[in-house]
C-alpha atoms as a PDB file:
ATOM      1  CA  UNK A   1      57.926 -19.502 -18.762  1.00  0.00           C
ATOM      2  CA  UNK A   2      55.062 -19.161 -16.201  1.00  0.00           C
ATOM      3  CA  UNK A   3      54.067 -21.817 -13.667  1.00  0.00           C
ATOM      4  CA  UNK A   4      56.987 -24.022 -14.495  1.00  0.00           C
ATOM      5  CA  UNK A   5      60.672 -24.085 -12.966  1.00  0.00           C
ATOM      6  CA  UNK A   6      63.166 -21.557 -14.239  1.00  0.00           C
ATOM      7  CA  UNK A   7      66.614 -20.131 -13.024  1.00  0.00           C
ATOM      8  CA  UNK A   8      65.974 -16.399 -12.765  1.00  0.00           C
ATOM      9  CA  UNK A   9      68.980 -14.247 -12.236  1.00  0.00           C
ATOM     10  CA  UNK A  10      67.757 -12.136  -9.298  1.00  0.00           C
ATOM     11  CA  UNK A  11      65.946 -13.447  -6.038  1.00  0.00           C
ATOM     12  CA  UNK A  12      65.962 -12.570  -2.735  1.00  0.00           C
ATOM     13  CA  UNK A  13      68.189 -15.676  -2.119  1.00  0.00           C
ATOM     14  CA  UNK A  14      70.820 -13.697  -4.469  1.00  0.00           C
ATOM     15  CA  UNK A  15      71.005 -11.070  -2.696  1.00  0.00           C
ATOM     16  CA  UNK A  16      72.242 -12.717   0.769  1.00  0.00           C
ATOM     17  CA  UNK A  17      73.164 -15.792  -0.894  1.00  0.00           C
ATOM     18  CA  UNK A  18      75.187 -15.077  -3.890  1.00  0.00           C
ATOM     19  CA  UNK A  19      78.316 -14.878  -2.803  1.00  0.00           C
ATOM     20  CA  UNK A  20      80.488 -17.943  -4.282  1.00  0.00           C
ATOM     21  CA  UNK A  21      81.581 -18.886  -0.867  1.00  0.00           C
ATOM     22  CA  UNK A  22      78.063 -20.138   0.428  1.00  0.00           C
ATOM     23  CA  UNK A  23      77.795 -22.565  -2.553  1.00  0.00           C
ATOM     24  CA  UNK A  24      81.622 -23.649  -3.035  1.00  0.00           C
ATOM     25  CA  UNK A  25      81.777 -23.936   0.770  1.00  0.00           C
ATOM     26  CA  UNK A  26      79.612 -23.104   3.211  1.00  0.00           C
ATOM     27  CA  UNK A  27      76.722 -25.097   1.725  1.00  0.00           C
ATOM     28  CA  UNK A  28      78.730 -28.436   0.580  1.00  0.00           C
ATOM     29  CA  UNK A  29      80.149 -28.108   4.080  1.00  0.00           C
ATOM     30  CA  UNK A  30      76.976 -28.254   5.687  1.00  0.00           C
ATOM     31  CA  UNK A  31      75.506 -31.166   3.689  1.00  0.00           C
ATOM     32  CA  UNK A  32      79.031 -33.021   4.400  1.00  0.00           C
ATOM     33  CA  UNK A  33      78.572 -33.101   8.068  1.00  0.00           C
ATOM     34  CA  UNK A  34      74.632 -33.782   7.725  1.00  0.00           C
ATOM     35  CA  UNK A  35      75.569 -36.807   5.929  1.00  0.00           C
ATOM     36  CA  UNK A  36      78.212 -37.593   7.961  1.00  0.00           C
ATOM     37  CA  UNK A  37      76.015 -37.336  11.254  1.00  0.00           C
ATOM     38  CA  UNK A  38      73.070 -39.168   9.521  1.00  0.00           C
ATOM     39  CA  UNK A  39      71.054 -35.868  10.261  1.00  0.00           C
ATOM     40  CA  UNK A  40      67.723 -35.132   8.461  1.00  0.00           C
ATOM     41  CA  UNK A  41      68.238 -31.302   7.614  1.00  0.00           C
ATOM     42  CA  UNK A  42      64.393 -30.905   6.626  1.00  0.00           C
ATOM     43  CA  UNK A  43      63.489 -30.729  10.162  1.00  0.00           C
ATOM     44  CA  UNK A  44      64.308 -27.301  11.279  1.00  0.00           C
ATOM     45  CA  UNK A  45      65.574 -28.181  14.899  1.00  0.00           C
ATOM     46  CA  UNK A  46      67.908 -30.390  13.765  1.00  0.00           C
ATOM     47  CA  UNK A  47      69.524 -28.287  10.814  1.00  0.00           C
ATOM     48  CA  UNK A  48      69.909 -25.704  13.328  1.00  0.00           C
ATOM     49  CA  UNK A  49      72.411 -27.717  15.530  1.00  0.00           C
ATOM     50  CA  UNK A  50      74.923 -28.289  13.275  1.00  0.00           C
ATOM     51  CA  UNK A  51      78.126 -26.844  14.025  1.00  0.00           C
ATOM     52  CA  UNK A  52      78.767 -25.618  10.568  1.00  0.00           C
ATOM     53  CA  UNK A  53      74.980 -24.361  10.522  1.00  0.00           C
ATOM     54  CA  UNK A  54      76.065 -22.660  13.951  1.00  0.00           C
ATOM     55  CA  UNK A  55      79.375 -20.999  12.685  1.00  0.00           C
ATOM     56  CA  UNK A  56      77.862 -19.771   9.588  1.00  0.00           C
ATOM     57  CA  UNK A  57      74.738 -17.747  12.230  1.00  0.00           C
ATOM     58  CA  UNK A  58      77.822 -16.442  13.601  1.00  0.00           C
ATOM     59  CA  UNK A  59      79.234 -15.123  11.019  1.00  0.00           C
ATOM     60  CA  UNK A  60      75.945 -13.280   9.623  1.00  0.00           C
ATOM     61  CA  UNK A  61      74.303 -12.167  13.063  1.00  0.00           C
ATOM     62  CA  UNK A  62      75.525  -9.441  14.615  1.00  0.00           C
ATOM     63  CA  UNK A  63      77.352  -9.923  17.513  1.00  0.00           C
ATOM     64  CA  UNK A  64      74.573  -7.886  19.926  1.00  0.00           C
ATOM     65  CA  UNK A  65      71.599  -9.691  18.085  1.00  0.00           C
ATOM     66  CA  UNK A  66      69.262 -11.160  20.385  1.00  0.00           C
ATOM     67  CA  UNK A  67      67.556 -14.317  20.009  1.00  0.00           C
ATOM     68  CA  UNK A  68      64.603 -13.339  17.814  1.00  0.00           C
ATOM     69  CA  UNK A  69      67.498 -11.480  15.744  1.00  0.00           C
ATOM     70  CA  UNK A  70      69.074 -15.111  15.520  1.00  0.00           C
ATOM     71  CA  UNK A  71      65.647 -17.374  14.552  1.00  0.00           C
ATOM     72  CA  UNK A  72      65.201 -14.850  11.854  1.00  0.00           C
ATOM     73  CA  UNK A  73      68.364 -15.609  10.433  1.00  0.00           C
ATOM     74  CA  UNK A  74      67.726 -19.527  10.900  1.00  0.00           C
ATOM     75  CA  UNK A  75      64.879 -19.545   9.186  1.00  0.00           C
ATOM     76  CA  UNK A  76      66.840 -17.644   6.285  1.00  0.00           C
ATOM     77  CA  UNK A  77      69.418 -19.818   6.269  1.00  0.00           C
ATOM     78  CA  UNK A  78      67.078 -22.833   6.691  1.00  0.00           C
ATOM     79  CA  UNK A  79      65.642 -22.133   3.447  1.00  0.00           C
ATOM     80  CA  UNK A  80      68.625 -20.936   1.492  1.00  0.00           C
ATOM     81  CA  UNK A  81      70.322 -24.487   2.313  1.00  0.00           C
ATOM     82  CA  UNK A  82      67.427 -26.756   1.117  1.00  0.00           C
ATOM     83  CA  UNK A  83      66.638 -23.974  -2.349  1.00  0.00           C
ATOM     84  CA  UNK A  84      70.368 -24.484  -2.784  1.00  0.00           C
ATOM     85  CA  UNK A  85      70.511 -28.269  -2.463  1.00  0.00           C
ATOM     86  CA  UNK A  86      67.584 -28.629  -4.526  1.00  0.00           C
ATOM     87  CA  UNK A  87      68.862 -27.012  -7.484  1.00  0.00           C
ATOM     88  CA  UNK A  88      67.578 -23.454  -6.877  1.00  0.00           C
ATOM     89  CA  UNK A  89      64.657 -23.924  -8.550  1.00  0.00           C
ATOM     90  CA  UNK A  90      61.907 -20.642  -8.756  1.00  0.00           C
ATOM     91  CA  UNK A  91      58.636 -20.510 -10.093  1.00  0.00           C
ATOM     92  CA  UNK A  92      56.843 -17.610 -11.473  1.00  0.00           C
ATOM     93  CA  UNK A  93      53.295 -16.259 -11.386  1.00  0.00           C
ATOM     94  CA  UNK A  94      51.653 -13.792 -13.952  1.00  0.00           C
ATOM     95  CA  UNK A  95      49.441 -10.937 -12.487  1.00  0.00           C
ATOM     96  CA  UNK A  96      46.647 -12.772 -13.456  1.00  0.00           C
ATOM     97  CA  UNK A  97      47.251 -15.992 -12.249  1.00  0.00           C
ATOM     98  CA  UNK A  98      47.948 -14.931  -9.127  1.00  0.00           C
ATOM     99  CA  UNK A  99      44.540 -12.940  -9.294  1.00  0.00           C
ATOM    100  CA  UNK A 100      42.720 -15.860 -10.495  1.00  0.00           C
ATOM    101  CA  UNK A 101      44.142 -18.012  -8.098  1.00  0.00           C
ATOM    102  CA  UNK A 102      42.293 -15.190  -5.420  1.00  0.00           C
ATOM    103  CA  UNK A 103      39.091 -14.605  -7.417  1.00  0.00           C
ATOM    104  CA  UNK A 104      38.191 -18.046  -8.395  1.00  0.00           C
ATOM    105  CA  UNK A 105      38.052 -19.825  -4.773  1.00  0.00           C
ATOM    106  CA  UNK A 106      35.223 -21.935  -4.518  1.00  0.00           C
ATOM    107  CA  UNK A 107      32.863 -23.773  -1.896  1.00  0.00           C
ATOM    108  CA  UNK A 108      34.248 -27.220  -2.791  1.00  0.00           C
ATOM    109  CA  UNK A 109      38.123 -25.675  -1.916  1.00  0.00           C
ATOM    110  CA  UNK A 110      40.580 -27.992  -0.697  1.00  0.00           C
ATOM    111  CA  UNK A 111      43.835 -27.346   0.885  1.00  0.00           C
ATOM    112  CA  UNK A 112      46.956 -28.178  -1.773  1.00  0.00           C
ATOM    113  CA  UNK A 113      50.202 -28.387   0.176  1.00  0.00           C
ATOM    114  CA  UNK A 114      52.041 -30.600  -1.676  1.00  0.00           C
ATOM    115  CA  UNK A 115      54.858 -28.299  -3.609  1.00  0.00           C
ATOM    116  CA  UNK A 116      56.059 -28.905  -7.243  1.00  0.00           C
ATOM    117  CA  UNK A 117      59.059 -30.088  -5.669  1.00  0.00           C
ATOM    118  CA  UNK A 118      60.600 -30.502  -1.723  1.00  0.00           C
ATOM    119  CA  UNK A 119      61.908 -27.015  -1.679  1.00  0.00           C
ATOM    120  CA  UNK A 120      61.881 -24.208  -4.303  1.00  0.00           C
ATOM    121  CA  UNK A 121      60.866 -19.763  -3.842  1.00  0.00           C
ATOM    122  CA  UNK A 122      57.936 -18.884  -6.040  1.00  0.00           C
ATOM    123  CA  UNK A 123      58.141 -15.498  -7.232  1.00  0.00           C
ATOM    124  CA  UNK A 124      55.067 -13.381  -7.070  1.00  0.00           C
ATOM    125  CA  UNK A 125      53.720  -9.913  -9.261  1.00  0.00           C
ATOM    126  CA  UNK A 126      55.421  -6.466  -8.477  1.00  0.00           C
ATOM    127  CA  UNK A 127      53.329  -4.846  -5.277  1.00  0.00           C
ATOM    128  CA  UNK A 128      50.440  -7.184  -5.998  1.00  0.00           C
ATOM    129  CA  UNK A 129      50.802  -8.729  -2.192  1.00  0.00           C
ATOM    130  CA  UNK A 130      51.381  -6.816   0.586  1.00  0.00           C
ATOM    131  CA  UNK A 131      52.001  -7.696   4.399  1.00  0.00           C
ATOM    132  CA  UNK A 132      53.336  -6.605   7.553  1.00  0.00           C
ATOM    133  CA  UNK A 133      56.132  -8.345  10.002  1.00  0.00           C
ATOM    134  CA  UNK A 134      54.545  -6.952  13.280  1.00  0.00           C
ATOM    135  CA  UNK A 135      50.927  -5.324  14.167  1.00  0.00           C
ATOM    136  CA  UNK A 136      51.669  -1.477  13.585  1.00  0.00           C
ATOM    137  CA  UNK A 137      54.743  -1.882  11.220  1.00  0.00           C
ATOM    138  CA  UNK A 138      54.512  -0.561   7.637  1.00  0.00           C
ATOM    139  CA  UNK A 139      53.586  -2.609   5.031  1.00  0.00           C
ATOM    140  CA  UNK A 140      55.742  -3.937   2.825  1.00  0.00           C
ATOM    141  CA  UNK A 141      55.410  -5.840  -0.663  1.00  0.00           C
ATOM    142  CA  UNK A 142      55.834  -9.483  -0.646  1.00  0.00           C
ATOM    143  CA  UNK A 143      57.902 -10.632  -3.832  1.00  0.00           C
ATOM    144  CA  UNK A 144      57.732 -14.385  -2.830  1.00  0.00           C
ATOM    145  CA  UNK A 145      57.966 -17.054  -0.764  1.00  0.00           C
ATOM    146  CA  UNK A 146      60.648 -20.026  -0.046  1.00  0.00           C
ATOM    147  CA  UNK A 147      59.408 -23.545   1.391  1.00  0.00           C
ATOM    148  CA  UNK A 148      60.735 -26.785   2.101  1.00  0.00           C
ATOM    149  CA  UNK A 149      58.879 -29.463   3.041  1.00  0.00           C
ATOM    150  CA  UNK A 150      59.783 -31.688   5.995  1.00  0.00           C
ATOM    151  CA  UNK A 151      58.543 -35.425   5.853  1.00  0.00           C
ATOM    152  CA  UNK A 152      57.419 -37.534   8.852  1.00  0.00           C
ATOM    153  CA  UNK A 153      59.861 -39.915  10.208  1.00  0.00           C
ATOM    154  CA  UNK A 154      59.931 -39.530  14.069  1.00  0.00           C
ATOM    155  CA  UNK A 155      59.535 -38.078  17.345  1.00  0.00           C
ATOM    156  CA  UNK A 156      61.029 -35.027  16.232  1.00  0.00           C
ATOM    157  CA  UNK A 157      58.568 -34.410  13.075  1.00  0.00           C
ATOM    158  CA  UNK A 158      55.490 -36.379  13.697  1.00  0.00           C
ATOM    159  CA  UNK A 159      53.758 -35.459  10.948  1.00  0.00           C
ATOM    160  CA  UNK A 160      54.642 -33.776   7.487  1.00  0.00           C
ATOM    161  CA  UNK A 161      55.475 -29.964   7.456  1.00  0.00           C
ATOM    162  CA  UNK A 162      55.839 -27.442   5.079  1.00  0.00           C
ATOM    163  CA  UNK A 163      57.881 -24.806   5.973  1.00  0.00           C
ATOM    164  CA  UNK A 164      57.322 -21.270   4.466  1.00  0.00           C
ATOM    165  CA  UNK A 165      59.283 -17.953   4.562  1.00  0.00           C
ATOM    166  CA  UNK A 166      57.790 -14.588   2.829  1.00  0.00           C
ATOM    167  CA  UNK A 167      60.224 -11.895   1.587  1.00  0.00           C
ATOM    168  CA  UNK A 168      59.122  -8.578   1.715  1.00  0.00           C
ATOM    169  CA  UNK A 169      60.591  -5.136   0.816  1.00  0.00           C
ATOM    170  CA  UNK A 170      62.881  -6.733  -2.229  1.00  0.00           C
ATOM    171  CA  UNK A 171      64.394  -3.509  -3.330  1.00  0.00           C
ATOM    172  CA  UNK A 172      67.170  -2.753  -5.746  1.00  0.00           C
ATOM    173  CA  UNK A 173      69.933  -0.907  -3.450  1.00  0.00           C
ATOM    174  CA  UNK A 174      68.355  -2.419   0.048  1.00  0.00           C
ATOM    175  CA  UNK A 175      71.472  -4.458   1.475  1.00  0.00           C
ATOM    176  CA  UNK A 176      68.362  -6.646   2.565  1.00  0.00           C
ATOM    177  CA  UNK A 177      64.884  -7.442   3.384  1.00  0.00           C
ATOM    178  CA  UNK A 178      61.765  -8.721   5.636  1.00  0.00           C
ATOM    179  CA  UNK A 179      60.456 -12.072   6.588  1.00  0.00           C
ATOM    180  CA  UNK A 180      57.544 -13.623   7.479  1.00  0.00           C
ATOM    181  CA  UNK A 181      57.983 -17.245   8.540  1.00  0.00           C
ATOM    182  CA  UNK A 182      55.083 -20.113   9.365  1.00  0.00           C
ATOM    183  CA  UNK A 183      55.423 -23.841   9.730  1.00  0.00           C
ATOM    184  CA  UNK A 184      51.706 -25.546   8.611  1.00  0.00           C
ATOM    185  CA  UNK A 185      51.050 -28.946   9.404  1.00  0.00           C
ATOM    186  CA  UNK A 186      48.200 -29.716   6.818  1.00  0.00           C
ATOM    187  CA  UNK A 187      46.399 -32.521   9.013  1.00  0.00           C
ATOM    188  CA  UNK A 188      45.418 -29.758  11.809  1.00  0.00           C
ATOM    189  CA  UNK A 189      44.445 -26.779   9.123  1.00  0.00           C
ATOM    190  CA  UNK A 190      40.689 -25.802   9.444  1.00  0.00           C
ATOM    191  CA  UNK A 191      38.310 -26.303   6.559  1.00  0.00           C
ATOM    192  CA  UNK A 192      39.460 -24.226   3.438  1.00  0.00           C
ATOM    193  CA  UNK A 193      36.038 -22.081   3.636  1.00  0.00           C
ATOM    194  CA  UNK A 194      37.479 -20.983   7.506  1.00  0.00           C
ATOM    195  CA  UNK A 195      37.305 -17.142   7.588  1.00  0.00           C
ATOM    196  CA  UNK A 196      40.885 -15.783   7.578  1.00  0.00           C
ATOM    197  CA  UNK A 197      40.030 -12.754   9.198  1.00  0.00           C
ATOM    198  CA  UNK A 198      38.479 -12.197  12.794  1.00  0.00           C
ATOM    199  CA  UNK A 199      36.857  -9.013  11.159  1.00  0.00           C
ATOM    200  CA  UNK A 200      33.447 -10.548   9.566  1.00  0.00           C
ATOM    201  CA  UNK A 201      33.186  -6.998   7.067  1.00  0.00           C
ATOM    202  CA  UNK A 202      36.426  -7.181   6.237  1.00  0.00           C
ATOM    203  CA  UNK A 203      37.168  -9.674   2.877  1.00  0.00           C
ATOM    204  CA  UNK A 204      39.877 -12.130   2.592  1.00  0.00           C
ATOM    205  CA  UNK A 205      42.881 -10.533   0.941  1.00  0.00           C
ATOM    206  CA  UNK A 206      41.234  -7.108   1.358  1.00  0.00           C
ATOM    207  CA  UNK A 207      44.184  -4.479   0.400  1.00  0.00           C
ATOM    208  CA  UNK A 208      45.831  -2.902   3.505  1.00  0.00           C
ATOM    209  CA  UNK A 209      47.264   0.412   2.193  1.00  0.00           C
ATOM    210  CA  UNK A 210      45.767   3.522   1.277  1.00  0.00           C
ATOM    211  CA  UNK A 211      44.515   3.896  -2.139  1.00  0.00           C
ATOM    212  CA  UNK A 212      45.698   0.777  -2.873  1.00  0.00           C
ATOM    213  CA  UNK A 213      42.127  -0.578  -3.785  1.00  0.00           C
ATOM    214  CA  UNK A 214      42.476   1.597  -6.840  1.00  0.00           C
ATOM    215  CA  UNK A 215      45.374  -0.568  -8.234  1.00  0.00           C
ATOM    216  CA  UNK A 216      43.729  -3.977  -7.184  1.00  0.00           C
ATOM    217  CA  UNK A 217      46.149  -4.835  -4.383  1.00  0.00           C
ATOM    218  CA  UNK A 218      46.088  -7.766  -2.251  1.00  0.00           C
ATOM    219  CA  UNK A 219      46.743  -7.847   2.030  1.00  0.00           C
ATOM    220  CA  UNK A 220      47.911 -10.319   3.638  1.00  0.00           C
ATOM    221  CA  UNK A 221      47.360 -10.153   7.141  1.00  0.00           C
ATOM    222  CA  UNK A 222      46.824 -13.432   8.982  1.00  0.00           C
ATOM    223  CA  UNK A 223      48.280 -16.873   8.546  1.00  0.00           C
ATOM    224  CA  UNK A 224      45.231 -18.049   7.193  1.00  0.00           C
ATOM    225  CA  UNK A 225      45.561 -15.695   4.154  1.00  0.00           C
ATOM    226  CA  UNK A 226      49.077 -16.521   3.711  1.00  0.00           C
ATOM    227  CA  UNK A 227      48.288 -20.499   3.931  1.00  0.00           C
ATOM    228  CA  UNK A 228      45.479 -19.986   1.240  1.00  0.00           C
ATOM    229  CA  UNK A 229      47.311 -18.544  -0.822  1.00  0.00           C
ATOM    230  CA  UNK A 230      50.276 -20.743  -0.901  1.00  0.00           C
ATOM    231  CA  UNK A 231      47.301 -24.042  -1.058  1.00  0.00           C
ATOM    232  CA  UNK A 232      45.393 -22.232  -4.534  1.00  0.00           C
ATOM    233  CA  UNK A 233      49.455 -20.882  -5.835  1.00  0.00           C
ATOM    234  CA  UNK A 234      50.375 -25.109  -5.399  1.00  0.00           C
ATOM    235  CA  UNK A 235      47.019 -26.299  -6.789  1.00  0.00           C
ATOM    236  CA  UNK A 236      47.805 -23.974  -9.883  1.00  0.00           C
ATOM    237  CA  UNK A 237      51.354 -25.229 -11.045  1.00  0.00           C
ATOM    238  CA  UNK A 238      50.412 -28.558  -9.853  1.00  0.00           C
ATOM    239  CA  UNK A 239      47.601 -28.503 -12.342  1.00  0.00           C
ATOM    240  CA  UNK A 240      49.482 -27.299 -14.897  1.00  0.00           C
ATOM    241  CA  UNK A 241      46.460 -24.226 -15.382  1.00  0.00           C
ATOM    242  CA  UNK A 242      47.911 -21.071 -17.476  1.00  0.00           C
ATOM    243  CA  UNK A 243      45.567 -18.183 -17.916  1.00  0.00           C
ATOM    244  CA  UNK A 244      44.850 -16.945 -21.028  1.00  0.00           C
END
């Protein structure tokens, strides 16, 4: 089924995740002491100060990691917790949703971040997407993207969030794979029609790899692109639009 919530076999959360002893203990144990503590795990800060949160790092960092090592691995973690606790529920584009969703943008655009549900991963086409974790590195293809949505409540979160992490380089045999993560706060976005690219000759989405204009592939290269694609993706399902 396209555009509509489906268990699918293989994700990126499967392949760090899908061990039994995340979901029979790890995870139960970290929504026990949430509840326990009254803590609101949505807000990133606070998830991340749990002691069970904590052990669990420890256990899947490397001893010599260094901090960026370890927010990487938060942010993972972050959004394996709240995709497990929300029933694991993944969403699916067609190749020509997803380019319809890039080709149709309009004048009258307006942002959509409000998810078909508080956290889910929507799976994207094969090598349609691609995007790069650093300037320089080699680009890699993005086969989806996790959020969870954090709702206002105090100092801590002022405002609503939605929290996004890209995975890249999903291959068969790879004992992992890349991230990209961003935190948007939809009341300070720019107008939709905002150029997301400094370069005013280059086009949004423009493909970033040689040759790859010939297959019709996408780049992702700024946070803007990302956002606007994750705002038309949410106005799709939310619509309920299916390509013919």
């Amino acid at each position: 089924m396209t555009g509509t919530p489906e268990k699918r076999s293989i994700s990126p959360y499967e392949l760090v995740f899908g061990a039994e002893i995340f979901e029979g203990t790890r995870f139960p144990g970290i929504r026990a002491e949430a509840e326990a503590r009254g803590v609101v795990t949505e807000i990133p800060e606070r998830f991340l100060l749990l002691a069970s949160v904590g052990a669990l790092l420890q256990e899947l960092i490397p001893e010599d990691a260094g901090v960026e090592e370890f927010a990487r691995h938060g942010a993972l973690l972050y959004q394996a917790y709240h995709f497990w606790r929300h029933g694991k529920v993944t969403y699916r584009v067609t190749e020509g949703e997803a380019r319809g969703v890039i080709e149709r943008a309009t004048s009258s655009e307006r942002w959509c971040c409000d998810p078909p549900g508080p956290a889910g991963y929507l799976e994207l086409p094969r090598h349609l997407f691609w995007a790069r974790i650093e300037e320089g590195a080699t680009p890699e293809p993005v086969a989806g993207f996790f959020w969870t949505v954090a709702e206002p409540g105090d100092a801590a979160a002022p405002g609503r969030r939605l929290h996004l992490l890209l995975a890249l380089g999903v291959f068969p045999g790879r004992p992992g794979f890349s991230t990209i993560g961003l935190e948007v706060a939809p009341d300070l976005l720019p107008e939709p029609a905002a150029a997301a690219r400094e370069e005013p000759e280059r086009a949004e989405f423009a493909n970033i790899l040689p040759g790859g204009e010939l297959h019709g592939w996408y780049g992702l290269l700024t946070e803007l692109e990302v956002i606007k694609l994750v705002s038309r993706t949410f106005g799709h399902l939310m619509a309920g639009v299916r390509d013919e």
